[in-house]
Protein backbone atom coordinates (compact mmCIF):
# COMPACT_ATOMS: atom_id res chain seq x y z
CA UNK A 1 11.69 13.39 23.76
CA UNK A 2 9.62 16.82 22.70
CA UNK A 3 6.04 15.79 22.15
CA UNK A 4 6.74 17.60 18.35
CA UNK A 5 8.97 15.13 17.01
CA UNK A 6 7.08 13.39 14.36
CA UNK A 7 3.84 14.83 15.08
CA UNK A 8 3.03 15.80 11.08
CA UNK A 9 3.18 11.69 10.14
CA UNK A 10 1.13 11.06 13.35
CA UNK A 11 -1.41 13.56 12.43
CA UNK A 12 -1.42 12.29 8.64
CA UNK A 13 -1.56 8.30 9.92
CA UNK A 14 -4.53 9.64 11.95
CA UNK A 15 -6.30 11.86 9.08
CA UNK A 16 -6.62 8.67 7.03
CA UNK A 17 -10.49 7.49 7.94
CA UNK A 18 -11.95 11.19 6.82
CA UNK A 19 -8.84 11.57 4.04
CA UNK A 20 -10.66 8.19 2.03
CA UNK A 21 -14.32 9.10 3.48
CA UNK A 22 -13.81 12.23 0.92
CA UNK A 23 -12.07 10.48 -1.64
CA UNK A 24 -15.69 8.65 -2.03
CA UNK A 25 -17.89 11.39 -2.11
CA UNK A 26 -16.47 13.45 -4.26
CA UNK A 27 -15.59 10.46 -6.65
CA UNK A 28 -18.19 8.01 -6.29
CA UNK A 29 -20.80 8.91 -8.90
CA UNK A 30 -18.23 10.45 -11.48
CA UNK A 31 -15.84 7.43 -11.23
CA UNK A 32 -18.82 4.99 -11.53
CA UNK A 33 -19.69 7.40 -14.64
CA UNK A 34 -16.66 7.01 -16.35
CA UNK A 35 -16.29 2.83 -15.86
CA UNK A 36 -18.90 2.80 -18.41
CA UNK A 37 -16.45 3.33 -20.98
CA UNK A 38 -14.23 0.60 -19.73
CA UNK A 39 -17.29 -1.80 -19.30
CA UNK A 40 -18.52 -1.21 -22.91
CA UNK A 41 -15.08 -2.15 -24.36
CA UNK A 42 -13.53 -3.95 -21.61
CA UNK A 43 -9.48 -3.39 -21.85
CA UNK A 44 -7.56 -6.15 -22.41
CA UNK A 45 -5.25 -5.57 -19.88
CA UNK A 46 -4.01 -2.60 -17.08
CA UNK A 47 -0.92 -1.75 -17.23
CA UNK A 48 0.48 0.37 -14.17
CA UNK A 49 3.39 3.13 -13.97
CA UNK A 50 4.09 3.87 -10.26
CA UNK A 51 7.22 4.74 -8.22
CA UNK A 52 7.88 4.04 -4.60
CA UNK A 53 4.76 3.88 -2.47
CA UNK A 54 3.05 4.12 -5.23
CA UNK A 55 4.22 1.05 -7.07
CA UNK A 56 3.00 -0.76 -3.81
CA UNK A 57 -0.41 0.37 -4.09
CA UNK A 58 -0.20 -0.84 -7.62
CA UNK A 59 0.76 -4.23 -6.34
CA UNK A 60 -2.26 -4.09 -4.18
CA UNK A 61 -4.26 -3.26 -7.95
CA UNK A 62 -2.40 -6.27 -9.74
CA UNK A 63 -4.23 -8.60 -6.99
CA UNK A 64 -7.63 -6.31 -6.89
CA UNK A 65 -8.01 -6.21 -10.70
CA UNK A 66 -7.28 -9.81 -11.68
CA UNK A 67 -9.21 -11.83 -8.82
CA UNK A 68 -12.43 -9.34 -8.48
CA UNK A 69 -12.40 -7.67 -12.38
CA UNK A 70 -10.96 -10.63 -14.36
CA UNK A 71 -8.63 -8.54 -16.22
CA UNK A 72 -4.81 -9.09 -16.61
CA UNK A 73 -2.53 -6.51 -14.86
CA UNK A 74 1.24 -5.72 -15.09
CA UNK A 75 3.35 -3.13 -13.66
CA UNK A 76 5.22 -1.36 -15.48
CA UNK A 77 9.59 -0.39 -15.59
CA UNK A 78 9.30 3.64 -16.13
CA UNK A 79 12.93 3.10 -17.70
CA UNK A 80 11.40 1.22 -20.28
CA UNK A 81 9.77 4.65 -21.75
CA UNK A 82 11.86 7.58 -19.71
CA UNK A 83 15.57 6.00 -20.82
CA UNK A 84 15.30 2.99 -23.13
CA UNK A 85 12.62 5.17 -25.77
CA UNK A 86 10.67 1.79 -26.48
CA UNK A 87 7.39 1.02 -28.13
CA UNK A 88 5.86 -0.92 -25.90
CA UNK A 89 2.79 -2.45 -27.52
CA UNK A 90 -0.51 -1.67 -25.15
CA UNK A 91 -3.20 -1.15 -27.45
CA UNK A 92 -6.35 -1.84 -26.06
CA UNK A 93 -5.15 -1.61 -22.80
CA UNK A 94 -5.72 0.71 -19.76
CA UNK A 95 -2.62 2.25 -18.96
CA UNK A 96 -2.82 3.68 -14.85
CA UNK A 97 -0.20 5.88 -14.19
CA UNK A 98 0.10 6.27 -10.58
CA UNK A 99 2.07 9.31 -8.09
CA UNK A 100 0.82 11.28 -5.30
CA UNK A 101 2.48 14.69 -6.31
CA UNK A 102 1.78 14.01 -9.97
CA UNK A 103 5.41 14.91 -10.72
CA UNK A 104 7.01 11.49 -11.63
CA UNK A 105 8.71 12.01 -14.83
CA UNK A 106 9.50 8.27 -15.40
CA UNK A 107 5.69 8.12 -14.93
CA UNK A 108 4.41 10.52 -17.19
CA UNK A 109 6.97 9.61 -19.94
CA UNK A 110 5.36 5.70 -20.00
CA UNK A 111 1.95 7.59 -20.29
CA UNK A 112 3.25 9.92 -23.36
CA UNK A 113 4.32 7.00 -24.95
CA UNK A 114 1.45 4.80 -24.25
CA UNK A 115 -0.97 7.48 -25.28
CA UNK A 116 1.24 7.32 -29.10
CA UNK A 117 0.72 3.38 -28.94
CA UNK A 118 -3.11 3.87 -28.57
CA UNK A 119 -3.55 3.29 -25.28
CA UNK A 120 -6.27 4.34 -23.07
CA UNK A 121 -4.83 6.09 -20.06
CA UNK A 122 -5.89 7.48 -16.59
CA UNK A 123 -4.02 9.26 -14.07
CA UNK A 124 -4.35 8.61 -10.25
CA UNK A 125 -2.68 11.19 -8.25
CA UNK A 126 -3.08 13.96 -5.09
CA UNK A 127 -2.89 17.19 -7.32
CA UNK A 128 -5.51 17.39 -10.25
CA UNK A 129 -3.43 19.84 -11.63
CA UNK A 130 0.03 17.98 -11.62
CA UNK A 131 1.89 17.36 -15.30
CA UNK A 132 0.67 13.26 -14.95
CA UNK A 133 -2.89 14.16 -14.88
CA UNK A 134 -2.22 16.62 -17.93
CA UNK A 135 -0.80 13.74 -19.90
CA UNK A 136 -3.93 11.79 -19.78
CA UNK A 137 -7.02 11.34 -20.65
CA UNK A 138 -8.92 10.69 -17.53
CA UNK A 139 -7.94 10.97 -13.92
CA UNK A 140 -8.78 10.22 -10.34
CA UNK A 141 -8.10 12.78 -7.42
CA UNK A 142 -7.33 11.41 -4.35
CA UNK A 143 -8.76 14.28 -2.16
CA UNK A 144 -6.23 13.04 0.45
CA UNK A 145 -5.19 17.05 1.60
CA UNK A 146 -2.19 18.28 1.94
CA UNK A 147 0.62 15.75 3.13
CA UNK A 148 3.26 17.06 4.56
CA UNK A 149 5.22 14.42 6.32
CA UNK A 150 7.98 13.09 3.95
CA UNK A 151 6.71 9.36 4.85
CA UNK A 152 3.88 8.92 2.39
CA UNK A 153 0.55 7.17 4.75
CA UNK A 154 -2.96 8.85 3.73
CA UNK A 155 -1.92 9.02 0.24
CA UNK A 156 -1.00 5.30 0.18
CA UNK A 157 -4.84 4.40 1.78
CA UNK A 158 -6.27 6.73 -0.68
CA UNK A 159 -5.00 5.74 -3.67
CA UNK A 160 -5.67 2.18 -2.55
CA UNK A 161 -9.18 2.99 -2.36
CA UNK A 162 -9.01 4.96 -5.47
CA UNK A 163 -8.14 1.55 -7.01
CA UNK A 164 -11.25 -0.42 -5.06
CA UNK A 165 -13.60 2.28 -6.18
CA UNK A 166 -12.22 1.67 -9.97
CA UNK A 167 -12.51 -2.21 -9.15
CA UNK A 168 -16.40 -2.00 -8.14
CA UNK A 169 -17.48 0.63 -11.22
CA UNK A 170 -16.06 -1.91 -13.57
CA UNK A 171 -18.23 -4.58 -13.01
CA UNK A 172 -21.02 -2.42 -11.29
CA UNK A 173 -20.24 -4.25 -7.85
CA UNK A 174 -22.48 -3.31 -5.03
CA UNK A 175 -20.52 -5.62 -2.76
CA UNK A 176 -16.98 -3.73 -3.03
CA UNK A 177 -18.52 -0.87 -2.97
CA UNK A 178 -20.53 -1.63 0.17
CA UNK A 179 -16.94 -2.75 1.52
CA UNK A 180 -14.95 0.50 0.36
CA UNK A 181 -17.98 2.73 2.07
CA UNK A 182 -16.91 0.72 5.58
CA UNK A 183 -13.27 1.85 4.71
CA UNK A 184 -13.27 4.85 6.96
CA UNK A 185 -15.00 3.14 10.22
CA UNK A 186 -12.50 -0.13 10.22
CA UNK A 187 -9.30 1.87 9.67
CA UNK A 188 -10.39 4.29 12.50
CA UNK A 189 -11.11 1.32 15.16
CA UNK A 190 -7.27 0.22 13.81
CA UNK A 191 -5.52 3.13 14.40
CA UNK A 192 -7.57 3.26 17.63
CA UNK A 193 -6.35 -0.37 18.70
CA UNK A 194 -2.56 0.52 17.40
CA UNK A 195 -2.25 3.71 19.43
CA UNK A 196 -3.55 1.51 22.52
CA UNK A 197 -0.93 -1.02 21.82
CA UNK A 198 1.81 1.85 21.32
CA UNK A 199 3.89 0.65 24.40
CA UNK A 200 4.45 -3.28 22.66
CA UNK A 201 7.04 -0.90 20.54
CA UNK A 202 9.44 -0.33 23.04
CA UNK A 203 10.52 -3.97 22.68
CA UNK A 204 12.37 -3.22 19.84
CA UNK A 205 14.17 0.83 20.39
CA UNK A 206 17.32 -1.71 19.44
CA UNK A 207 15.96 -3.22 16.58
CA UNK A 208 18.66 -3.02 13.66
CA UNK A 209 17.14 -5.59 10.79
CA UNK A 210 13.71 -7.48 10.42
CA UNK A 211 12.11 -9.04 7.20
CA UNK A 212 7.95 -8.24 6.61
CA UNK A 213 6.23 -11.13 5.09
CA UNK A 214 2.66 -11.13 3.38
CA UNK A 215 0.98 -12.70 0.49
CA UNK A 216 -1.70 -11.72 -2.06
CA UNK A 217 -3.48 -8.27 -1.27
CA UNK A 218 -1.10 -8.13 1.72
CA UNK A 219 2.03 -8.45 -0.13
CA UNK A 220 1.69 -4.90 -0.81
CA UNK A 221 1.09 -4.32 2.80
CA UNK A 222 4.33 -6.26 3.90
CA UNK A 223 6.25 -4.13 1.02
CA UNK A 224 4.97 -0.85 2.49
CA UNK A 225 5.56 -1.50 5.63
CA UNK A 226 9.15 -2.18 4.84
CA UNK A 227 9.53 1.39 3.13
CA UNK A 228 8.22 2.95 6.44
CA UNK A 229 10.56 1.22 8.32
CA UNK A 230 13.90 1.90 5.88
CA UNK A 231 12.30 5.76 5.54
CA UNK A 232 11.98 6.22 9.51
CA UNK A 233 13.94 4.19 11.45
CA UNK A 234 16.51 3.35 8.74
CA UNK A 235 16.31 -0.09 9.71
CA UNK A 236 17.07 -2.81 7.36
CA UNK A 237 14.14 -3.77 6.57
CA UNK A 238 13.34 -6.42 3.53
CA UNK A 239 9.78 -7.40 2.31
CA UNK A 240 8.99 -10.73 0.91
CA UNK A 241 5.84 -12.98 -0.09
CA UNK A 242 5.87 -15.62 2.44
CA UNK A 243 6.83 -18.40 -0.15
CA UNK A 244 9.65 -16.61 -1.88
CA UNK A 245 11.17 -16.39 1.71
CA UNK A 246 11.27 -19.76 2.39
CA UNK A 247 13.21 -20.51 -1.66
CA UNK A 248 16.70 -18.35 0.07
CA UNK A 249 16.14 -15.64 2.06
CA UNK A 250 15.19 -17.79 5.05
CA UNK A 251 18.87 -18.53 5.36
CA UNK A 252 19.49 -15.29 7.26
CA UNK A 253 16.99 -16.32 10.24
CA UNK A 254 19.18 -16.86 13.57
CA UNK A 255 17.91 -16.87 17.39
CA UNK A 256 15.36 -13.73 18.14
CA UNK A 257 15.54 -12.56 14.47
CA UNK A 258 12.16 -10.69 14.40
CA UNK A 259 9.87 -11.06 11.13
CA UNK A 260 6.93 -9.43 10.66
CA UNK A 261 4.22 -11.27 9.29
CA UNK A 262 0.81 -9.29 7.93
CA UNK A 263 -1.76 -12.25 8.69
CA UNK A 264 -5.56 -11.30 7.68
CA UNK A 265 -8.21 -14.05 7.47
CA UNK A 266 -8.25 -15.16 3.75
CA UNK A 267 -7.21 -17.21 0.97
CA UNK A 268 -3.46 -17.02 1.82
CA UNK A 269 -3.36 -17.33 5.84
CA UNK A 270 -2.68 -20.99 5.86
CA UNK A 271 0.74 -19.88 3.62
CA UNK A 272 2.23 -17.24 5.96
CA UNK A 273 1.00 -19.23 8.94
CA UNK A 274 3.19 -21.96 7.61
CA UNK A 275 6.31 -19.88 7.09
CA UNK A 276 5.52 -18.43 10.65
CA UNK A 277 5.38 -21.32 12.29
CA UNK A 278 8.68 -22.37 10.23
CA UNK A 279 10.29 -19.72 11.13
CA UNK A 280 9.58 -20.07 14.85
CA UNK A 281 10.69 -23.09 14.84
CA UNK A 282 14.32 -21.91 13.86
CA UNK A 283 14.22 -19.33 16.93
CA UNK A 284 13.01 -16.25 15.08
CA UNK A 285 10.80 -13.68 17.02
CA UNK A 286 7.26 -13.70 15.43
CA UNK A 287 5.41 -10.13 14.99
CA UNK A 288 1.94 -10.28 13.87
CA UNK A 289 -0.16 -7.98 12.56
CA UNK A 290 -3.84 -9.13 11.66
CA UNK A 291 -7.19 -9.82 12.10
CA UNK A 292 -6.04 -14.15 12.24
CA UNK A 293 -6.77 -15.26 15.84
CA UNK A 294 -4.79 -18.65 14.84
CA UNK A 295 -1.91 -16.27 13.86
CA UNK A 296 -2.23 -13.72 17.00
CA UNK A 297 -1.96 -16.73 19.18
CA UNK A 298 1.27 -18.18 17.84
CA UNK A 299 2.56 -14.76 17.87
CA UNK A 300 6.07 -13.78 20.51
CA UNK A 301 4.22 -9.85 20.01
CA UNK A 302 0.91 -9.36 18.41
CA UNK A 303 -0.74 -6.11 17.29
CA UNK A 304 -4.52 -7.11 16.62
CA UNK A 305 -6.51 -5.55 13.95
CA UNK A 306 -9.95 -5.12 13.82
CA UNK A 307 -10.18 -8.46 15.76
CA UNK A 308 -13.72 -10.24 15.77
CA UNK A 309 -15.09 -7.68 12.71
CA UNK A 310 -15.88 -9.56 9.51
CA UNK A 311 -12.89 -7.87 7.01
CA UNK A 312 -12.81 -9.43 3.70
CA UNK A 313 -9.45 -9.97 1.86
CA UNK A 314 -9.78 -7.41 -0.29
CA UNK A 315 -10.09 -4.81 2.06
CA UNK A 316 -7.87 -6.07 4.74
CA UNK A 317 -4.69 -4.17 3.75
CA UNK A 318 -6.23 -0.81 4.80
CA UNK A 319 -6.15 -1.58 8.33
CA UNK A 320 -3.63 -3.91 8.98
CA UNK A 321 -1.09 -0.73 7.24
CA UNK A 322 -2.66 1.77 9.37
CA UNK A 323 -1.09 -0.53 12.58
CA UNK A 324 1.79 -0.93 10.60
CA UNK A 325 2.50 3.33 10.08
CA UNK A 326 2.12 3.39 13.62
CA UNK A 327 4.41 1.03 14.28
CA UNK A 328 6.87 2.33 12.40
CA UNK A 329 6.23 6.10 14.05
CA UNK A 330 6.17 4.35 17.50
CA UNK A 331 9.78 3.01 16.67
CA UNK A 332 10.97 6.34 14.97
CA UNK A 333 10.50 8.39 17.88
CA UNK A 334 11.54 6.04 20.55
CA UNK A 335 14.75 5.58 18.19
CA UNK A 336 15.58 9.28 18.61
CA UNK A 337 14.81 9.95 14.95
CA UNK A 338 12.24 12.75 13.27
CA UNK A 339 9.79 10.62 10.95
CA UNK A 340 8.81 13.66 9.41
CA UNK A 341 12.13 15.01 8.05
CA UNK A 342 13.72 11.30 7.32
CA UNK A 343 17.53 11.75 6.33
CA UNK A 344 18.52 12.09 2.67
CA UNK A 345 14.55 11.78 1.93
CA UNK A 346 12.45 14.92 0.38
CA UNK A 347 8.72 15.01 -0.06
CA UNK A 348 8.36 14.85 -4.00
CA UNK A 349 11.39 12.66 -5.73
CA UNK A 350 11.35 13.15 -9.73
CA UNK A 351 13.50 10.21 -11.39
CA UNK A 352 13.77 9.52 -14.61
């Protein structure tokens, strides 16, 4: 196999420490400028437009927003706006539209029509210039660089920390921001550790179907992951949160089935240690990815993150998805495939 193949995502999946490094300085002091508005008249509620990748770093939001900020979030169905024509009522409410090229016109139709309702609105995308951040009336840049690869990785990172850096201006809080400014350093020593663990891959060149489980901020990990896996390998792969699983879906476990489990220390390990352990027990294959030594050591394969580094929650995700894109590269290429040119897949998707 040519060294080339798939050497854009790799490069990308590797770029992400110094990709969110200058997210932060360039939008530290301006972002933490323009919270004041929200923390004078605190919005009611966020509402979030995303697509894709980007609806899974809006997941990651829904849990950052609520627990840290207090404030009610729901993510929004583009159709709603871009088909149906509806008047949603969101006054008083931030309204987040969310796309790395900018170019989702489901997206920027629910901020058009939020903007009529009296919403406030901010865009979060990769190109300042792009028709979403037109549409509004702020906007953060992700400052992620060009990305080339079809399979979306620094942009995802970035526009998570986009989201954390929102999180701590709202509420002035020196602790996330201390945590977001130790971004870079923890996702480097992960990609580090994943590349080193590369060759735990080769388990599963046959590898057909899997489900990814995670809860809370790693829900939108486990959903990610999943993409990456459908986008590169074309595997099918199916994200859950560890207790929907067990109400159906655990049905389809059989001898060797392999899930996936994202298992960071937090308020949620003792869940997804339970449906590990559950699922064990009915002769799945358990791979876990995480900083949990009481999950690594129940684990049939385990790719450690960050392991012995105090990660809060709340930050968790960054690393433990780095592991997971190089996981999913790792299987890509030893499937035969190109993860940069997936099949049927191009770089910008406009749906309406």
């Amino acid at each position: 196999m040519s060294s080339e193949i798939g050497k854009i995502m790799l490069k990308e999946i590797h770029e992400q420490p110094k990709a969110i490094s200058r997210l932060i300085h360039a939008e530290k002091e301006r972002i933490w400028d323009l919270a004041q508005h929200w923390r004078d008249a605190k919005p009611r509620a966020i509402f979030i437009a995303a697509r894709g990748t980007s609806d899974h770093a809006a997941l990651y939001a829904k849990y950052l927003f609520e627990t840290m900020n207090g404030i009610p979030v729901g993510l929004a169905a583009p159709s709603v706006a871009s088909v149906y024509k509806a008047d949603v009522k969101v006054e008083g409410m931030l309204l987040v539209g969310i796309s790395q090229s900018g170019e989702a016109a489901d997206v920027v139709a629910v901020m058009e029509q939020a903007k009529r309702a009296g919403a406030d609105t901010l865009a979060i995308t990769n190109i300042s210039s792009s028709p979403l951040s037109g549409v509004a009336r702020h906007s953060i840049t992700l400052h992620a660089g060009p990305e080339k690869a079809v399979a979306a990785t620094k942009t995802f990172t970035c526009t998570m920390a986009a989201l954390l850096l929102l999180s701590a201006a709202l509420d002035r809080s020196e602790g996330l921001l201390g945590d977001l400014e130790r971004l870079p350093g923890l996702v480097e020593n992960a990609i580090q550790g994943a590349e080193q663990a590369r060759s735990k891959v080769e388990r599963f060149r046959y590898l057909q179907e899997c489900v990814v489980l995670g809860r809370g901020y790693n829900l939108s990990t486990a959903c990610e992951l999943a993409l990456k896996l459908r986008e590169t390998s074309y595997l099918r792969a199916q994200s859950f949160a560890s207790p929907d699983f067990v109400h159906g879906p655990i049905a389809i476990i059989r001898q060797g089935y392999p899930v996936i489990a994202i298992a960071d220390r937090g308020g949620v390990l003792h869940s997804v240690l339970a449906v590990v352990k559950e699922v064990r027990d009915r002769g799945a294959e358990a791979v876990i990815i995480g900083n949990a030594p009481e999950a690594l050591e129940i684990a049939d394969v385990a790719f450690p993150v960050n392991l012995g580094m105090d990660v809060p929650e709340t930050i968790s995700p960054f690393s433990s998805i780095a592991v997971g894109q190089i996981f999913a590269h790792a299987l890509s290429v030893l499937k035969g495939f190109d993860p940069d040119q997936p099949r049927n897949l191009q770089k910008v998707t406009i749906t309406m």
